[in-house]
C-alpha atoms as a PDB file:
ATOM      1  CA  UNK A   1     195.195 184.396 190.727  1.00  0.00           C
ATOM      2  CA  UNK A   2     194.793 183.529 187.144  1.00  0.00           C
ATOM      3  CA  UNK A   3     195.946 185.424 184.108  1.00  0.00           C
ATOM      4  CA  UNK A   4     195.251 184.716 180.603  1.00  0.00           C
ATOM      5  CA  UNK A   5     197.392 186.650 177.335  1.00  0.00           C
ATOM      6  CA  UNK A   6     197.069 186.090 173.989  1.00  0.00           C
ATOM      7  CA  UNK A   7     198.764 188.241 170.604  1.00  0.00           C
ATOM      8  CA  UNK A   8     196.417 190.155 169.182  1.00  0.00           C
ATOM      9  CA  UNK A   9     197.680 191.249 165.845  1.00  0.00           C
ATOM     10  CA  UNK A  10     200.364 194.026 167.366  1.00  0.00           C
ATOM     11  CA  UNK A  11     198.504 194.238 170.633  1.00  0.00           C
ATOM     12  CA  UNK A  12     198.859 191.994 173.574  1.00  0.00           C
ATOM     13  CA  UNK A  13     195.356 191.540 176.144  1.00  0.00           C
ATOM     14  CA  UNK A  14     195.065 190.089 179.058  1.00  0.00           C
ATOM     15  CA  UNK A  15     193.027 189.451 181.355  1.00  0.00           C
ATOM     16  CA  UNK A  16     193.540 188.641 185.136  1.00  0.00           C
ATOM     17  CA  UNK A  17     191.153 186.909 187.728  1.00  0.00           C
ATOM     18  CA  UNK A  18     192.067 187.388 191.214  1.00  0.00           C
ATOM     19  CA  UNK A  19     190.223 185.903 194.134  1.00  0.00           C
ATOM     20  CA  UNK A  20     191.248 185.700 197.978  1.00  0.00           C
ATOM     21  CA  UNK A  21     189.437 184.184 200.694  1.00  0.00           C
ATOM     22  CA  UNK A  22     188.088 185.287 204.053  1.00  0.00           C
ATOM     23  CA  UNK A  23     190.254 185.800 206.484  1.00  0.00           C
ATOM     24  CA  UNK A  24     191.223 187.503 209.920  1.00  0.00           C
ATOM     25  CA  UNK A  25     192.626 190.816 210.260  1.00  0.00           C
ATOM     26  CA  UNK A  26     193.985 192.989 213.267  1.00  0.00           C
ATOM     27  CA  UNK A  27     191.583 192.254 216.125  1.00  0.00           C
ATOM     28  CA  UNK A  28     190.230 189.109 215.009  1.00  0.00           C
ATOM     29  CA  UNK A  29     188.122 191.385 212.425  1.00  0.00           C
ATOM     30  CA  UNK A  30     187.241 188.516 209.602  1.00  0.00           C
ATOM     31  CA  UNK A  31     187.600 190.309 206.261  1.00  0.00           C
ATOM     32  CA  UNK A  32     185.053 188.969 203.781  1.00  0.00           C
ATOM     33  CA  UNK A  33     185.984 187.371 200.537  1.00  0.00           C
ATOM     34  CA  UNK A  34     186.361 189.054 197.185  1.00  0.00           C
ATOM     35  CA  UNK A  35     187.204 188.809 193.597  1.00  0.00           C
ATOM     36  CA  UNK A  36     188.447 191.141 191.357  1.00  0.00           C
ATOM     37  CA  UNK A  37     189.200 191.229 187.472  1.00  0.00           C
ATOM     38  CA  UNK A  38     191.202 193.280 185.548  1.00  0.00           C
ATOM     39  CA  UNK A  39     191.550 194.165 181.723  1.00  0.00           C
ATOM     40  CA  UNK A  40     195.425 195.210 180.132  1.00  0.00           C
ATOM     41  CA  UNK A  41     195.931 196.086 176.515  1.00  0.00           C
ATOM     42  CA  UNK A  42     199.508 196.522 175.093  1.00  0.00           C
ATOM     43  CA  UNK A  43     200.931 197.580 171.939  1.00  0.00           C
ATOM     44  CA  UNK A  44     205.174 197.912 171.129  1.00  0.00           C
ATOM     45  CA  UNK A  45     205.803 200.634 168.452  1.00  0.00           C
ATOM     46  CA  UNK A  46     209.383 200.392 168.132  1.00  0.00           C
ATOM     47  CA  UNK A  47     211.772 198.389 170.065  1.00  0.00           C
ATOM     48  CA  UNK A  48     212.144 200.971 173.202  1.00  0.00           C
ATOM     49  CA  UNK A  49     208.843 201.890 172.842  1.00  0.00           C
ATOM     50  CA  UNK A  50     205.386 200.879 174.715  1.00  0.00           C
ATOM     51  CA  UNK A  51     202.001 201.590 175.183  1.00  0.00           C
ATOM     52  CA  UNK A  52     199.646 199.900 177.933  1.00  0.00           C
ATOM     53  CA  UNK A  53     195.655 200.826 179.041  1.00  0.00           C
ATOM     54  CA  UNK A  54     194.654 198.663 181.945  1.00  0.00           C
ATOM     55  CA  UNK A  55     191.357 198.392 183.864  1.00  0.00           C
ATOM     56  CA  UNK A  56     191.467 197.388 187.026  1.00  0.00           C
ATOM     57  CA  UNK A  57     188.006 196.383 189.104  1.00  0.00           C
ATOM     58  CA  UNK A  58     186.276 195.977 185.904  1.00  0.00           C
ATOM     59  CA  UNK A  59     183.293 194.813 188.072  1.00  0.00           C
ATOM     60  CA  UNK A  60     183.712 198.063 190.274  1.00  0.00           C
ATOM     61  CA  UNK A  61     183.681 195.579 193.384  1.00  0.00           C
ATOM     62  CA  UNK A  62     183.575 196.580 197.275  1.00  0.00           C
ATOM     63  CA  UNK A  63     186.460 195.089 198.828  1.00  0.00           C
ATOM     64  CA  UNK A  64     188.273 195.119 201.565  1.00  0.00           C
ATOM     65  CA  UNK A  65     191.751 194.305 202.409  1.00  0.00           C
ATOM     66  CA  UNK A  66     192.488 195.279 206.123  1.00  0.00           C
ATOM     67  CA  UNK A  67     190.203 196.824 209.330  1.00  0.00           C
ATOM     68  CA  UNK A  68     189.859 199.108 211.885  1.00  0.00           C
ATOM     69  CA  UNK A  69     188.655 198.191 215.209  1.00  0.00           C
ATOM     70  CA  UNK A  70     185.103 199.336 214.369  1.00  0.00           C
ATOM     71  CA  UNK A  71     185.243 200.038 210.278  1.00  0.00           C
ATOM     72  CA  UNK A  72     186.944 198.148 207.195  1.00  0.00           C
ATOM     73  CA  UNK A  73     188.881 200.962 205.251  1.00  0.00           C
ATOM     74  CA  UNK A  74     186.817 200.726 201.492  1.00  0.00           C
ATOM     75  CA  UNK A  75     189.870 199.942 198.472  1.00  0.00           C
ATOM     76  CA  UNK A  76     189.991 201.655 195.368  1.00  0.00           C
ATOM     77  CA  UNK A  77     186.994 201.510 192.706  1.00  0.00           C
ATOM     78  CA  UNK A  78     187.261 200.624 188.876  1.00  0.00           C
ATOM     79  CA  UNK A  79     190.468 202.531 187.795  1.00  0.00           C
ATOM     80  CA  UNK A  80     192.166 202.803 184.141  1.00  0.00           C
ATOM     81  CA  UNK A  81     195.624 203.533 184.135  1.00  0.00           C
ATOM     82  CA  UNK A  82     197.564 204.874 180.993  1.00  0.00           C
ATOM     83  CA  UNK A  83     201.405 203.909 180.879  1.00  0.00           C
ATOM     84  CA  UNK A  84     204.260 204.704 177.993  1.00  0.00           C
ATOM     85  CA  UNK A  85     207.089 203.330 178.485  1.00  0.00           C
ATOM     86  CA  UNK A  86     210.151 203.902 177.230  1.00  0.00           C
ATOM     87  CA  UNK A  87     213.943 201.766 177.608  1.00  0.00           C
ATOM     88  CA  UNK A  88     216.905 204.660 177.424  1.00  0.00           C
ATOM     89  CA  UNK A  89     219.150 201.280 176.610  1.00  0.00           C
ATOM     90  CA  UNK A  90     220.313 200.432 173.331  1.00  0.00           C
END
């Protein structure tokens, strides 16, 4: 897994590679490789106060991450999530 940030202006992006080889599941089911990438955007408007969009899948990839004894069960598809967060503290 890689991830890259930088500052842009009052937003921090990212980016985040993720790539896991084959290997053998439940059954001696071999699960094929994959890689995934995903996108994150952030922005802090006051010091308890922040806003992130991520995209994660950008690629909308087929993967699979465990198996049945005669199916793989499919994992989620491209997906943007919306979070605020906000500290009660100080």
């Amino acid at each position: 897994s890689l991830t890259l940030s930088r500052d842009i202006g009052n937003y921090v992006g990212s980016i985040n590679l993720s790539s896991y080889g084959k290997r053998i599941d439940f059954g001696d089911i071999e699960l094929p490789a994959y890689s995934l990438v995903n996108l994150t955007l952030s922005k802090k408007f006051t010091k308890n106060t922040k806003i992130s969009l991520k995209l994660e899948n950008v690629f909308d990839k087929d993967y699979f991450t465990a198996a049945t004894s005669n199916a793989y069960y499919l994992n989620q598809g491209r997906s943007a999530w919306l979070r605020l967060h906000y500290d009660l503290g100080d």
